[in-house]
PDB file of N, CA and C in Angstrom:
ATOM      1  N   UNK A   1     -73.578 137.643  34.393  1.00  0.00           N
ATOM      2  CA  UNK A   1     -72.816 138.761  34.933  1.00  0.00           C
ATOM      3  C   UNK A   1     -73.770 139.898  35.291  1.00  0.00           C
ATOM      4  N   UNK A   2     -73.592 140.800  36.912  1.00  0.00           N
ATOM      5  CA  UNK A   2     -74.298 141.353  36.569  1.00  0.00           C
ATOM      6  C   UNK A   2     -74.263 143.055  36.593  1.00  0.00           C
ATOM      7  N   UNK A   3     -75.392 143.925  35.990  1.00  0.00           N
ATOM      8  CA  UNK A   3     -74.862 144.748  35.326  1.00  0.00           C
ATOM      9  C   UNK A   3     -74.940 146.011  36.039  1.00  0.00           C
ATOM     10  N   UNK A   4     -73.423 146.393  36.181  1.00  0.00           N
ATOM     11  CA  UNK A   4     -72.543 147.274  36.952  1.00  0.00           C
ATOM     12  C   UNK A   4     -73.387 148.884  37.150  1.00  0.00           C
ATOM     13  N   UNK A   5     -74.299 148.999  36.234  1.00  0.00           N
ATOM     14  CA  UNK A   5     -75.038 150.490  36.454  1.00  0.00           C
ATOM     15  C   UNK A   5     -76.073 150.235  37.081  1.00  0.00           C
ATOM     16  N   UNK A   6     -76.309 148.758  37.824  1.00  0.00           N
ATOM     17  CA  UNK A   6     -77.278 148.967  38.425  1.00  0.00           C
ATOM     18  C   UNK A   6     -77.194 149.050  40.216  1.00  0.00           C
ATOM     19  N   UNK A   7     -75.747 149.534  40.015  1.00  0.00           N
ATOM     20  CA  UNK A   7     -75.377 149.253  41.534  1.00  0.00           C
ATOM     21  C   UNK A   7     -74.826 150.885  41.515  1.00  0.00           C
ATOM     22  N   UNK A   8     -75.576 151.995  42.002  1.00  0.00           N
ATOM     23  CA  UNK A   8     -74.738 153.484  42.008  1.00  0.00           C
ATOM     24  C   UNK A   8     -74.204 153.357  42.902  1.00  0.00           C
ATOM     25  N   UNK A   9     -74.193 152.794  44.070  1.00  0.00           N
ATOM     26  CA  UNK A   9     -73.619 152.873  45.414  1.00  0.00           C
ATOM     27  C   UNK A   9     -72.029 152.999  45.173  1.00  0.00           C
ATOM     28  N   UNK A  10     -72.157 151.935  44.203  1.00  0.00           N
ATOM     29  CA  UNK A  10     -70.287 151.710  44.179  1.00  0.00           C
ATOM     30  C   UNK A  10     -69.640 152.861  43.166  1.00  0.00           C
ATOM     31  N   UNK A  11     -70.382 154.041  42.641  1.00  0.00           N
ATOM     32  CA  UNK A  11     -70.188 154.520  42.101  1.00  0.00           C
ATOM     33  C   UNK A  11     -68.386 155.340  43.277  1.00  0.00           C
ATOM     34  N   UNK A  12     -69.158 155.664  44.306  1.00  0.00           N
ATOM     35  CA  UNK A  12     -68.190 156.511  45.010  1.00  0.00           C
ATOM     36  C   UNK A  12     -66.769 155.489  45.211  1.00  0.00           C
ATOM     37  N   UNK A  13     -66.941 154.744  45.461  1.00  0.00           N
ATOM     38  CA  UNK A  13     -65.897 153.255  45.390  1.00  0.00           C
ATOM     39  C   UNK A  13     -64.989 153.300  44.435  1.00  0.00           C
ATOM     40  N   UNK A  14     -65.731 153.602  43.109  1.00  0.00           N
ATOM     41  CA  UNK A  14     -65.160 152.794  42.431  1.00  0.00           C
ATOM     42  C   UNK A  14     -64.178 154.339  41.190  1.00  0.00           C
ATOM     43  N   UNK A  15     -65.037 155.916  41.906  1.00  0.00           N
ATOM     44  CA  UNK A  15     -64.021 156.563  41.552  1.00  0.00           C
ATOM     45  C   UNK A  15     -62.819 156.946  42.361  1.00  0.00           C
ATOM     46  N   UNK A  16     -63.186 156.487  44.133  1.00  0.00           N
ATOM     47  CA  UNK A  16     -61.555 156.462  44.840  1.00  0.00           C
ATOM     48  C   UNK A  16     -60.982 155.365  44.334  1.00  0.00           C
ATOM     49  N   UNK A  17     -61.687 154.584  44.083  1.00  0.00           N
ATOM     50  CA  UNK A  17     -60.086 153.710  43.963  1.00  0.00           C
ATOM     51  C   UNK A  17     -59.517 153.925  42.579  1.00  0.00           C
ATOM     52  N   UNK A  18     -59.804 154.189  41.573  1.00  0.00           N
ATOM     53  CA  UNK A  18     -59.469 155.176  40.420  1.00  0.00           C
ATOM     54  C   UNK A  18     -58.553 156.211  40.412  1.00  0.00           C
ATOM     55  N   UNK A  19     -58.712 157.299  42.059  1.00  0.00           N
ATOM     56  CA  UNK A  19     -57.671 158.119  42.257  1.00  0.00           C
ATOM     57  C   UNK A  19     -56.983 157.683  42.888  1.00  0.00           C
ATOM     58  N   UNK A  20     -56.740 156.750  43.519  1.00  0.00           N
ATOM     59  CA  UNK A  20     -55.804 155.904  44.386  1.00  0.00           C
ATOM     60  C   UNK A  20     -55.276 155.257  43.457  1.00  0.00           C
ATOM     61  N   UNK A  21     -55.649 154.778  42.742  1.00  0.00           N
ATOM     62  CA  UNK A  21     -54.828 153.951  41.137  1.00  0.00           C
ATOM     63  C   UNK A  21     -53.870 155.036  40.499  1.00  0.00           C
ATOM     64  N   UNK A  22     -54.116 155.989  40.769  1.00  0.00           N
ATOM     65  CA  UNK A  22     -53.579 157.179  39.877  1.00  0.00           C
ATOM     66  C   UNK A  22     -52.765 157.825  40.759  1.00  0.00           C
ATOM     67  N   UNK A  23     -52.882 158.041  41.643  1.00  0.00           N
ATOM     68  CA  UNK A  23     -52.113 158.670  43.169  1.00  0.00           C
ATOM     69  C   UNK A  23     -50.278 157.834  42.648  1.00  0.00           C
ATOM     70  N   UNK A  24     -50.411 156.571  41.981  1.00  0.00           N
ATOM     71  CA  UNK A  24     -48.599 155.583  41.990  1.00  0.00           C
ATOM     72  C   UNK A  24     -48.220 156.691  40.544  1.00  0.00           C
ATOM     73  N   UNK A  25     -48.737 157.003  40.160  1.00  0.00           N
ATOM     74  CA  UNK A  25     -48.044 157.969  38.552  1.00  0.00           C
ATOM     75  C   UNK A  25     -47.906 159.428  39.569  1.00  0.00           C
ATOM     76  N   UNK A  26     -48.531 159.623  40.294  1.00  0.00           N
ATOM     77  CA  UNK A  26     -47.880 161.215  40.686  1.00  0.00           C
ATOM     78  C   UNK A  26     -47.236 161.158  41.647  1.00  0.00           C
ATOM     79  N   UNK A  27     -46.837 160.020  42.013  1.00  0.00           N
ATOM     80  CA  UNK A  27     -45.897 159.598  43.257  1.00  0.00           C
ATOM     81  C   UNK A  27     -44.605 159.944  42.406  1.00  0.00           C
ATOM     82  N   UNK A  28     -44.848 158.974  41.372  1.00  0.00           N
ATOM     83  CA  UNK A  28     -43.537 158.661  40.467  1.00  0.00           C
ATOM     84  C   UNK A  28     -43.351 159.983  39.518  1.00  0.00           C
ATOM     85  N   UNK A  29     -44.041 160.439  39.513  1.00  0.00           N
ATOM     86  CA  UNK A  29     -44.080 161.851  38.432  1.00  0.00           C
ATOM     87  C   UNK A  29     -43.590 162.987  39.284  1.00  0.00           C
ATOM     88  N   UNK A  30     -43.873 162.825  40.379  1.00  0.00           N
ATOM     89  CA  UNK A  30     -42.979 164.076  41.099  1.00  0.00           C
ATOM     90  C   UNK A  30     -41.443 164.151  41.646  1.00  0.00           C
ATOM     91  N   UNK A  31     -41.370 162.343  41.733  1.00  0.00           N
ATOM     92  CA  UNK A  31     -39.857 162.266  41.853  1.00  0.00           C
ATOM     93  C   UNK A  31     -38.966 162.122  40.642  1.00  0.00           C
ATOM     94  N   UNK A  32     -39.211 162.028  39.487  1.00  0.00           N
ATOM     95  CA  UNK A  32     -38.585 161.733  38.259  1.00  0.00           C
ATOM     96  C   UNK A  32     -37.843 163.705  38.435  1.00  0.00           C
ATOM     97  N   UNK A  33     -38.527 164.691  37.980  1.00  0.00           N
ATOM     98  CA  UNK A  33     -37.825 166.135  38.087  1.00  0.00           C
ATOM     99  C   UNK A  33     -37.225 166.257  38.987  1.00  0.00           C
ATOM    100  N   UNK A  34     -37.719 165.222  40.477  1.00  0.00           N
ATOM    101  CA  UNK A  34     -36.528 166.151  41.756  1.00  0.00           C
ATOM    102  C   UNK A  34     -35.191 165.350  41.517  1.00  0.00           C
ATOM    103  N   UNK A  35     -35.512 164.278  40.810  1.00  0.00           N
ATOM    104  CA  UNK A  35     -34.468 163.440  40.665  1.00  0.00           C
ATOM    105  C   UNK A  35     -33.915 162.778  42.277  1.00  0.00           C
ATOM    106  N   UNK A  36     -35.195 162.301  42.933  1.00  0.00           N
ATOM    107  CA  UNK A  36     -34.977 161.908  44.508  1.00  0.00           C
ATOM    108  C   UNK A  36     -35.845 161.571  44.791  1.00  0.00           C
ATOM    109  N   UNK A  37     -36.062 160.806  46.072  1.00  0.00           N
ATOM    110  CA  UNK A  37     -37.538 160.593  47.075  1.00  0.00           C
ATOM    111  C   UNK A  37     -37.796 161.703  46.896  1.00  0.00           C
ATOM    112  N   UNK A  38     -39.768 161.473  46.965  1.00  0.00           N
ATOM    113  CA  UNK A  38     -40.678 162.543  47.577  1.00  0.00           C
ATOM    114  C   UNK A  38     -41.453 161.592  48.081  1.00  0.00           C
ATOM    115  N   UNK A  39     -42.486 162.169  49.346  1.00  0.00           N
ATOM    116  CA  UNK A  39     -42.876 161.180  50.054  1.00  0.00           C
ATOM    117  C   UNK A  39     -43.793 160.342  49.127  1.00  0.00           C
ATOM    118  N   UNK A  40     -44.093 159.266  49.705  1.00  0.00           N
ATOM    119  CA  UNK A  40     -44.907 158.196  48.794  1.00  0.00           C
ATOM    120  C   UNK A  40     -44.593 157.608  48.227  1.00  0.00           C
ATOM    121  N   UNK A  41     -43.242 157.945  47.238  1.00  0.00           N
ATOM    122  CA  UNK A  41     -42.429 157.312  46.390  1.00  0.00           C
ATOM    123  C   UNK A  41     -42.152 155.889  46.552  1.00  0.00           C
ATOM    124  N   UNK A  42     -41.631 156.008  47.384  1.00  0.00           N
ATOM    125  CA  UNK A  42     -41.365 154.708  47.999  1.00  0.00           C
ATOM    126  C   UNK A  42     -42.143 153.077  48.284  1.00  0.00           C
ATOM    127  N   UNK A  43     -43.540 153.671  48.561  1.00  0.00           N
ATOM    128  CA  UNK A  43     -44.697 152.572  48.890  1.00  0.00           C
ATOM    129  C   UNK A  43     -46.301 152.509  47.651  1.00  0.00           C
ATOM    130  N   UNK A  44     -45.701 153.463  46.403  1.00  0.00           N
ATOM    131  CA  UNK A  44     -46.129 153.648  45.783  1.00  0.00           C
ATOM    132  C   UNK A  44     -46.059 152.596  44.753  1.00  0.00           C
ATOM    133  N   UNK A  45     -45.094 151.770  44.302  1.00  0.00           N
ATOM    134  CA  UNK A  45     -45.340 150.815  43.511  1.00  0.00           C
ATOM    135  C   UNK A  45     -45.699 149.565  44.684  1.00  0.00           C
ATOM    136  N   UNK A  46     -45.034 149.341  45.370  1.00  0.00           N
ATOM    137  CA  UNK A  46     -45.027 147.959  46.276  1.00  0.00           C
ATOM    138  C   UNK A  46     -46.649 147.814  46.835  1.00  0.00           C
ATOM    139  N   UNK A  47     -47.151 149.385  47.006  1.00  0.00           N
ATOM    140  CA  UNK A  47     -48.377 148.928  47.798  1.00  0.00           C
ATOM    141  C   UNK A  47     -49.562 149.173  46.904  1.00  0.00           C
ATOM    142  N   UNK A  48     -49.822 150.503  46.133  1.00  0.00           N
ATOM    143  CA  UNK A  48     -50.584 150.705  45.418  1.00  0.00           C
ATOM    144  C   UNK A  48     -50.990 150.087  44.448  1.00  0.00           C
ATOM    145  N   UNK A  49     -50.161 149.789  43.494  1.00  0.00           N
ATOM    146  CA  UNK A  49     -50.465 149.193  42.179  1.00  0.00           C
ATOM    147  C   UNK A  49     -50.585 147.516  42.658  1.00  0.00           C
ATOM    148  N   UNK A  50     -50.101 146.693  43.404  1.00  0.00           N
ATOM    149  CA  UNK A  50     -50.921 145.479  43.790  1.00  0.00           C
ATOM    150  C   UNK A  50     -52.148 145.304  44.291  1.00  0.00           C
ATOM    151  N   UNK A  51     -52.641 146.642  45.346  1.00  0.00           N
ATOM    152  CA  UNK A  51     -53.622 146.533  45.570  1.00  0.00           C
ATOM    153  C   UNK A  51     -54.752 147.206  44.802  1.00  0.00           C
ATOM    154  N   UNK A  52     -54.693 148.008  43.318  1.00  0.00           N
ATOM    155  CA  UNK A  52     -55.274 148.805  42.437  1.00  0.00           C
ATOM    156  C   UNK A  52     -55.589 147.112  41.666  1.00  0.00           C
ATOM    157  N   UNK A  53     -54.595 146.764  41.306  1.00  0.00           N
ATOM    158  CA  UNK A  53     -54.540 145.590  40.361  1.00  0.00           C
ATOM    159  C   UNK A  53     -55.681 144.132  40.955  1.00  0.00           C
ATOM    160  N   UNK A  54     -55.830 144.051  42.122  1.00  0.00           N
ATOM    161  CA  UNK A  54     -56.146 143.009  43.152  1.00  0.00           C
ATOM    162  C   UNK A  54     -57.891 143.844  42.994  1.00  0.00           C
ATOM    163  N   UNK A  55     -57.989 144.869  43.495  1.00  0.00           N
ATOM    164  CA  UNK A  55     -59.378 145.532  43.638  1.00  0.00           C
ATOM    165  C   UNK A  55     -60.205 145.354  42.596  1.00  0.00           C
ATOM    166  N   UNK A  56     -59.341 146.096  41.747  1.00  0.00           N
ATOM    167  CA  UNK A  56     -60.384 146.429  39.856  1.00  0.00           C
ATOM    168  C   UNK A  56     -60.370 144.919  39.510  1.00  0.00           C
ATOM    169  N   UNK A  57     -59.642 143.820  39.619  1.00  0.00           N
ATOM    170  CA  UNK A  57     -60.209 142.662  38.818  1.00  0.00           C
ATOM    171  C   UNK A  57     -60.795 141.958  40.052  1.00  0.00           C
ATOM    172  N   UNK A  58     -60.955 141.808  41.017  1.00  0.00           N
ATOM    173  CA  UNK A  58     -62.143 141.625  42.079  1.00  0.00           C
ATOM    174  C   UNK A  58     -63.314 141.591  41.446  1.00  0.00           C
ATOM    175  N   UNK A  59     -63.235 143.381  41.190  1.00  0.00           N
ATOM    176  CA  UNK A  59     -64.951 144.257  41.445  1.00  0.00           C
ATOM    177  C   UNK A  59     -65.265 143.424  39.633  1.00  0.00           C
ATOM    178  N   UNK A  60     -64.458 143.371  38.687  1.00  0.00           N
ATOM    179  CA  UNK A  60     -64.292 142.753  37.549  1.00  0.00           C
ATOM    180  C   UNK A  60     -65.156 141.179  37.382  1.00  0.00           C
ATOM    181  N   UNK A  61     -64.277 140.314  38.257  1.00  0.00           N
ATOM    182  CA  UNK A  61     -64.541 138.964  38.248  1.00  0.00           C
ATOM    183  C   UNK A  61     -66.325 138.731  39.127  1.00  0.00           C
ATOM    184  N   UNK A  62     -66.362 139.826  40.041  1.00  0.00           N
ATOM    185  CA  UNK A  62     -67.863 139.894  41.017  1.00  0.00           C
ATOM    186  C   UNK A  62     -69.328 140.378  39.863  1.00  0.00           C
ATOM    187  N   UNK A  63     -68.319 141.166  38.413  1.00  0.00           N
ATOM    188  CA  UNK A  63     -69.133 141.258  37.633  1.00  0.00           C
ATOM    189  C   UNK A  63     -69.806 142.669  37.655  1.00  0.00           C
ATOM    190  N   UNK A  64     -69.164 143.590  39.232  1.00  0.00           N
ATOM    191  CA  UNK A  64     -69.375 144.855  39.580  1.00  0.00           C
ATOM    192  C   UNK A  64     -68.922 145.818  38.526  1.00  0.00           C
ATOM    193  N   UNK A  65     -67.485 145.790  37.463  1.00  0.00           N
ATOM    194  CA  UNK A  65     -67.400 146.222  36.830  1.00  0.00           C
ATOM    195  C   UNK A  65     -66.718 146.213  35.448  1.00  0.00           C
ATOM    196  N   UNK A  66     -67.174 146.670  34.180  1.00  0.00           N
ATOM    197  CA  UNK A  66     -66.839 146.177  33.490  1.00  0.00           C
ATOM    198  C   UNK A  66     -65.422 146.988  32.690  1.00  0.00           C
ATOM    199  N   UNK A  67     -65.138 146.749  31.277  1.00  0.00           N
ATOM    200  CA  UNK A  67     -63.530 147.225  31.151  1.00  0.00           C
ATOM    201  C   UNK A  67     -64.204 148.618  30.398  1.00  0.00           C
ATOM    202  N   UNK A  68     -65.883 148.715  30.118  1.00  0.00           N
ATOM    203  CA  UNK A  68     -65.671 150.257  29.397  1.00  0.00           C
ATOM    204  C   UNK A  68     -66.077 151.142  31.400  1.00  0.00           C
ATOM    205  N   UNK A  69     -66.286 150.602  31.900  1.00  0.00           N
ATOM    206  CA  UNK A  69     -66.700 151.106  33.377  1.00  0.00           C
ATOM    207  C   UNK A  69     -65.628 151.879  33.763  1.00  0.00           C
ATOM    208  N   UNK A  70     -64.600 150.742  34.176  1.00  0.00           N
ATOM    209  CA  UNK A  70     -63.297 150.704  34.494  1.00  0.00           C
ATOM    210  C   UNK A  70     -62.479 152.158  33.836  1.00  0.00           C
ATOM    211  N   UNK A  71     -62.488 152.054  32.442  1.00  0.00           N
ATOM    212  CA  UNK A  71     -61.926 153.332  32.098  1.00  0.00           C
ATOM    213  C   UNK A  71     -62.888 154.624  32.008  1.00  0.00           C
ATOM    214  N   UNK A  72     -64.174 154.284  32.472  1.00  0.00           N
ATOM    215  CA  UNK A  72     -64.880 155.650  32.882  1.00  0.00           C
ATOM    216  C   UNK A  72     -64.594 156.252  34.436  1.00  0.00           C
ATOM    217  N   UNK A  73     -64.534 155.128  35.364  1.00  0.00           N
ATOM    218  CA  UNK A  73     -63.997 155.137  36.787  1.00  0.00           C
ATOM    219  C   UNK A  73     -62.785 155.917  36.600  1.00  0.00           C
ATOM    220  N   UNK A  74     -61.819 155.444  35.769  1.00  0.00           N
ATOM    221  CA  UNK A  74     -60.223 156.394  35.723  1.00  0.00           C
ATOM    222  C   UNK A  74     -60.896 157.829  35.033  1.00  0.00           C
ATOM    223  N   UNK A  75     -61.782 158.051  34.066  1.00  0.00           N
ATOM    224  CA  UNK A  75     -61.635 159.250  33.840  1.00  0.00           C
ATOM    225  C   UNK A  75     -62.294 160.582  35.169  1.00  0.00           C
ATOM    226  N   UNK A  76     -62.885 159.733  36.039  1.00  0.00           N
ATOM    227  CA  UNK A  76     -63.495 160.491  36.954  1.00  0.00           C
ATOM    228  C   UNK A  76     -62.846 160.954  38.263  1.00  0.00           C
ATOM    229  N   UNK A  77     -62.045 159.465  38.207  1.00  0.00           N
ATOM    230  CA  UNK A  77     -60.520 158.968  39.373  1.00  0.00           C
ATOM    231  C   UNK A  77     -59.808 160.223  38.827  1.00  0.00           C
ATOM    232  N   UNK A  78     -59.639 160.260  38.077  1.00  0.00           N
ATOM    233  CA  UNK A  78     -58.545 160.919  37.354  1.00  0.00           C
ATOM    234  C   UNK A  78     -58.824 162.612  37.364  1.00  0.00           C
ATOM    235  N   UNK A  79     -60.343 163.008  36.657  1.00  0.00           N
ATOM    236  CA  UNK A  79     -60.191 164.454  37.665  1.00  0.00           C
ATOM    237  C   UNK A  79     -60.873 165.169  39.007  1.00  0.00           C
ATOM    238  N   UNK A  80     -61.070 163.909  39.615  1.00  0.00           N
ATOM    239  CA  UNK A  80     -60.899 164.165  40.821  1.00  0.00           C
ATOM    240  C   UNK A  80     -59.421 164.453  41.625  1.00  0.00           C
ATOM    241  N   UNK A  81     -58.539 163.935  41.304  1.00  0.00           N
ATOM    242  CA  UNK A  81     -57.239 163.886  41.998  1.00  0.00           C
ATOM    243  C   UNK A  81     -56.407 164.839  41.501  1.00  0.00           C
ATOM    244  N   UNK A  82     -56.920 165.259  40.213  1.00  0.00           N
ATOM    245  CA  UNK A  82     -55.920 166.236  39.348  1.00  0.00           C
ATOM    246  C   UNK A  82     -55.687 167.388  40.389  1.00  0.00           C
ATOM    247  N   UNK A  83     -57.227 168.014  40.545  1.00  0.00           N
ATOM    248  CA  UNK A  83     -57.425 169.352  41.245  1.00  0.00           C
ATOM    249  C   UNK A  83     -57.089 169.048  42.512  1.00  0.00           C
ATOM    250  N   UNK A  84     -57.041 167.662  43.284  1.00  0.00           N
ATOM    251  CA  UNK A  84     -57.133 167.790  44.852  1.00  0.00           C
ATOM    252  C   UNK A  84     -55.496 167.976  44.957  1.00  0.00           C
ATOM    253  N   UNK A  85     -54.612 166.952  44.144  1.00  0.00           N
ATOM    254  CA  UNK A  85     -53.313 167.221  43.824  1.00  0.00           C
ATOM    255  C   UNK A  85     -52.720 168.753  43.935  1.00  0.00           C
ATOM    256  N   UNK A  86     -53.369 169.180  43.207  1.00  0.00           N
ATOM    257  CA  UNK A  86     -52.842 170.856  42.747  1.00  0.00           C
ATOM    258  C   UNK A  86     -53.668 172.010  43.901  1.00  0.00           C
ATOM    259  N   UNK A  87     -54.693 171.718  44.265  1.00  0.00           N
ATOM    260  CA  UNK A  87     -55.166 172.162  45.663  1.00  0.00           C
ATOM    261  C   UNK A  87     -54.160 172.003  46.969  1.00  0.00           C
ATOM    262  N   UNK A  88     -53.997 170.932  47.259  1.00  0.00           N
ATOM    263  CA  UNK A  88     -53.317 170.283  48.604  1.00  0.00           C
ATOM    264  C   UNK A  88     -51.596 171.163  48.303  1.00  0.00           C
ATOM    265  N   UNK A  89     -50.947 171.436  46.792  1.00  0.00           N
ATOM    266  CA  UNK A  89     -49.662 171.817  47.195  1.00  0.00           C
ATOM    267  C   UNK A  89     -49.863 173.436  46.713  1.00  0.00           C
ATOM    268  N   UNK A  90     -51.206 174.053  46.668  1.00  0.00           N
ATOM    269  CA  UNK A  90     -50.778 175.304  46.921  1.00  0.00           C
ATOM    270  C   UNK A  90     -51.562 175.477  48.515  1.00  0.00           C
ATOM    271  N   UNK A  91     -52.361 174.813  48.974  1.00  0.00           N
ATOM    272  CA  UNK A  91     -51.864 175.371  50.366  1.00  0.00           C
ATOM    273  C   UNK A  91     -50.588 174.633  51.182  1.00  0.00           C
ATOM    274  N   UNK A  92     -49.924 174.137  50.717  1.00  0.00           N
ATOM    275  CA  UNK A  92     -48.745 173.489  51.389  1.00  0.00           C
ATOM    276  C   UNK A  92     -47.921 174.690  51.461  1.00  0.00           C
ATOM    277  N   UNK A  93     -47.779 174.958  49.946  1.00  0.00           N
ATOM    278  CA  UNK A  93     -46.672 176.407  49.746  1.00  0.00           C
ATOM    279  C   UNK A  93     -47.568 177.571  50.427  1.00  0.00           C
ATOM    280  N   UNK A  94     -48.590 177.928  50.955  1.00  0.00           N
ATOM    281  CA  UNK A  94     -48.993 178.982  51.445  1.00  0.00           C
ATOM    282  C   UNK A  94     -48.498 178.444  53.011  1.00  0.00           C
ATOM    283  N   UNK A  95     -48.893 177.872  53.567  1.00  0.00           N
ATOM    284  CA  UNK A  95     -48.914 176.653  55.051  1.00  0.00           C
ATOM    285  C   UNK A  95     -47.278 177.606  54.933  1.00  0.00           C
ATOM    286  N   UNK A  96     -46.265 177.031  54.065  1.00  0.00           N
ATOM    287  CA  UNK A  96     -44.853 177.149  54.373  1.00  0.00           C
ATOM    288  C   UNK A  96     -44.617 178.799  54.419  1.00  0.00           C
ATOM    289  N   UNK A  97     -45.377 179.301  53.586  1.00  0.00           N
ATOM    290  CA  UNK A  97     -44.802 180.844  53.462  1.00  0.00           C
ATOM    291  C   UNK A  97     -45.388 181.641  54.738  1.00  0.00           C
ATOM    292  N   UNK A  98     -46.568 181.254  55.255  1.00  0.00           N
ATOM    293  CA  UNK A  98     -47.204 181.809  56.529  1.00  0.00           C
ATOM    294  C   UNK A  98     -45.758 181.372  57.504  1.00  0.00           C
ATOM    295  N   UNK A  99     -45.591 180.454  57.662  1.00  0.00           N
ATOM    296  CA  UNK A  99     -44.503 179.745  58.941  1.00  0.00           C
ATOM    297  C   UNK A  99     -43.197 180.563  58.595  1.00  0.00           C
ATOM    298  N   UNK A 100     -42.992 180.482  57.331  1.00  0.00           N
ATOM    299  CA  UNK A 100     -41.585 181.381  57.318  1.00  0.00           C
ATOM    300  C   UNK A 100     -40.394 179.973  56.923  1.00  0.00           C
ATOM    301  N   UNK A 101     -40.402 179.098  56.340  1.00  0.00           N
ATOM    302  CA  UNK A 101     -39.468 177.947  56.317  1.00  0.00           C
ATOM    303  C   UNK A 101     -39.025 178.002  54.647  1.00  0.00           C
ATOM    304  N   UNK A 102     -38.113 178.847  54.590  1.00  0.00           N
ATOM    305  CA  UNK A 102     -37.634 179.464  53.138  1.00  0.00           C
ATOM    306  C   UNK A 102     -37.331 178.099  52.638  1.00  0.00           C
ATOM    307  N   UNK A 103     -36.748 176.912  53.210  1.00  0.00           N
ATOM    308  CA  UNK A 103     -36.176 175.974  52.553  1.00  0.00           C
ATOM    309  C   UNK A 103     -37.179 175.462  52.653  1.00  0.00           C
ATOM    310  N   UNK A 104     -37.696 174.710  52.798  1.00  0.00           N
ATOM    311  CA  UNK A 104     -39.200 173.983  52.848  1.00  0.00           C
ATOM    312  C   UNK A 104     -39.788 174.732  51.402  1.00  0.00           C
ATOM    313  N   UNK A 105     -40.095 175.513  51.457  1.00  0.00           N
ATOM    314  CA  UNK A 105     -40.724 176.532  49.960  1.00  0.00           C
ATOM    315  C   UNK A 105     -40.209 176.021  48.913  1.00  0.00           C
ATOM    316  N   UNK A 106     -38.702 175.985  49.017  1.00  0.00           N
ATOM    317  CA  UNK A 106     -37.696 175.982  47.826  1.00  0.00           C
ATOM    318  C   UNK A 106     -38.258 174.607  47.301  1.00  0.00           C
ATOM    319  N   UNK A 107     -38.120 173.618  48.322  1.00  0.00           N
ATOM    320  CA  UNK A 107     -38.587 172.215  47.712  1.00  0.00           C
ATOM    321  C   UNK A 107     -40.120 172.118  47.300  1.00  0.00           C
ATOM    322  N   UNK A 108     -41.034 172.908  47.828  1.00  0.00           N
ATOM    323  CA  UNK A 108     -42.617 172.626  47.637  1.00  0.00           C
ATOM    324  C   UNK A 108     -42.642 173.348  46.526  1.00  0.00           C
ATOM    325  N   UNK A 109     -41.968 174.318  45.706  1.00  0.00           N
ATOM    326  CA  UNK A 109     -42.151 174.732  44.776  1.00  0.00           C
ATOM    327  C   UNK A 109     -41.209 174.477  43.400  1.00  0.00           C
ATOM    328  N   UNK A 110     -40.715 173.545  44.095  1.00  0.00           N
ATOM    329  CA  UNK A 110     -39.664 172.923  42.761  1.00  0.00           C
ATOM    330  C   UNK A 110     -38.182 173.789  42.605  1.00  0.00           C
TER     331      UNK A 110
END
């Protein structure tokens, strides 16, 4: 098998697909409170998590990475997306309050 720190390249690889693994919980985490679709919702289990599941035991079985890797990849996946998450919807709610779309707000801000 061979050994996964000696390949940095896939380093960038292997923390998107980490936030893309993580992207199906805030799909599902934002529609559980609205109690409704929000976008993504929808293609978030069907597409993501088969192809999260299909990738990581790929890069796994190729020997690219291993299971303490794997959960270092999610911790990096993981705050990378936190902040881009929470970045992307306060300029959404600024985007809406510049335009003037009071209802649009109401929903971007819960």
């Amino acid at each position: 098998m061979a050994d996964p720190t000696i390949r940095p390249e896939l380093r960038p690889f292997r923390a998107a697909l980490s936030a893309y693994s993580v992207r199906c919980l805030t799909h599902l985490a934002q529609a559980a409170p609205l109690g409704g679709y929000t976008p993504g919702a929808a293609t978030a289990v069907p597409v993501i998590v088969p192809y999260s599941a299909w990738a990581w035991n790929r890069l796994r079985r190729c020997g690219l990475v291993t299971w303490r890797l794997l959960w270092r990849s999610a911790e990096i996946g993981g705050a990378v997306s936190v902040p881009s998450v929470l970045i992307a919807h306060c300029l959404t709610r600024q985007l809406l309050r510049e335009r003037g779309d009071s209802q649009a707000i109401c929903h971007a801000t819960g």
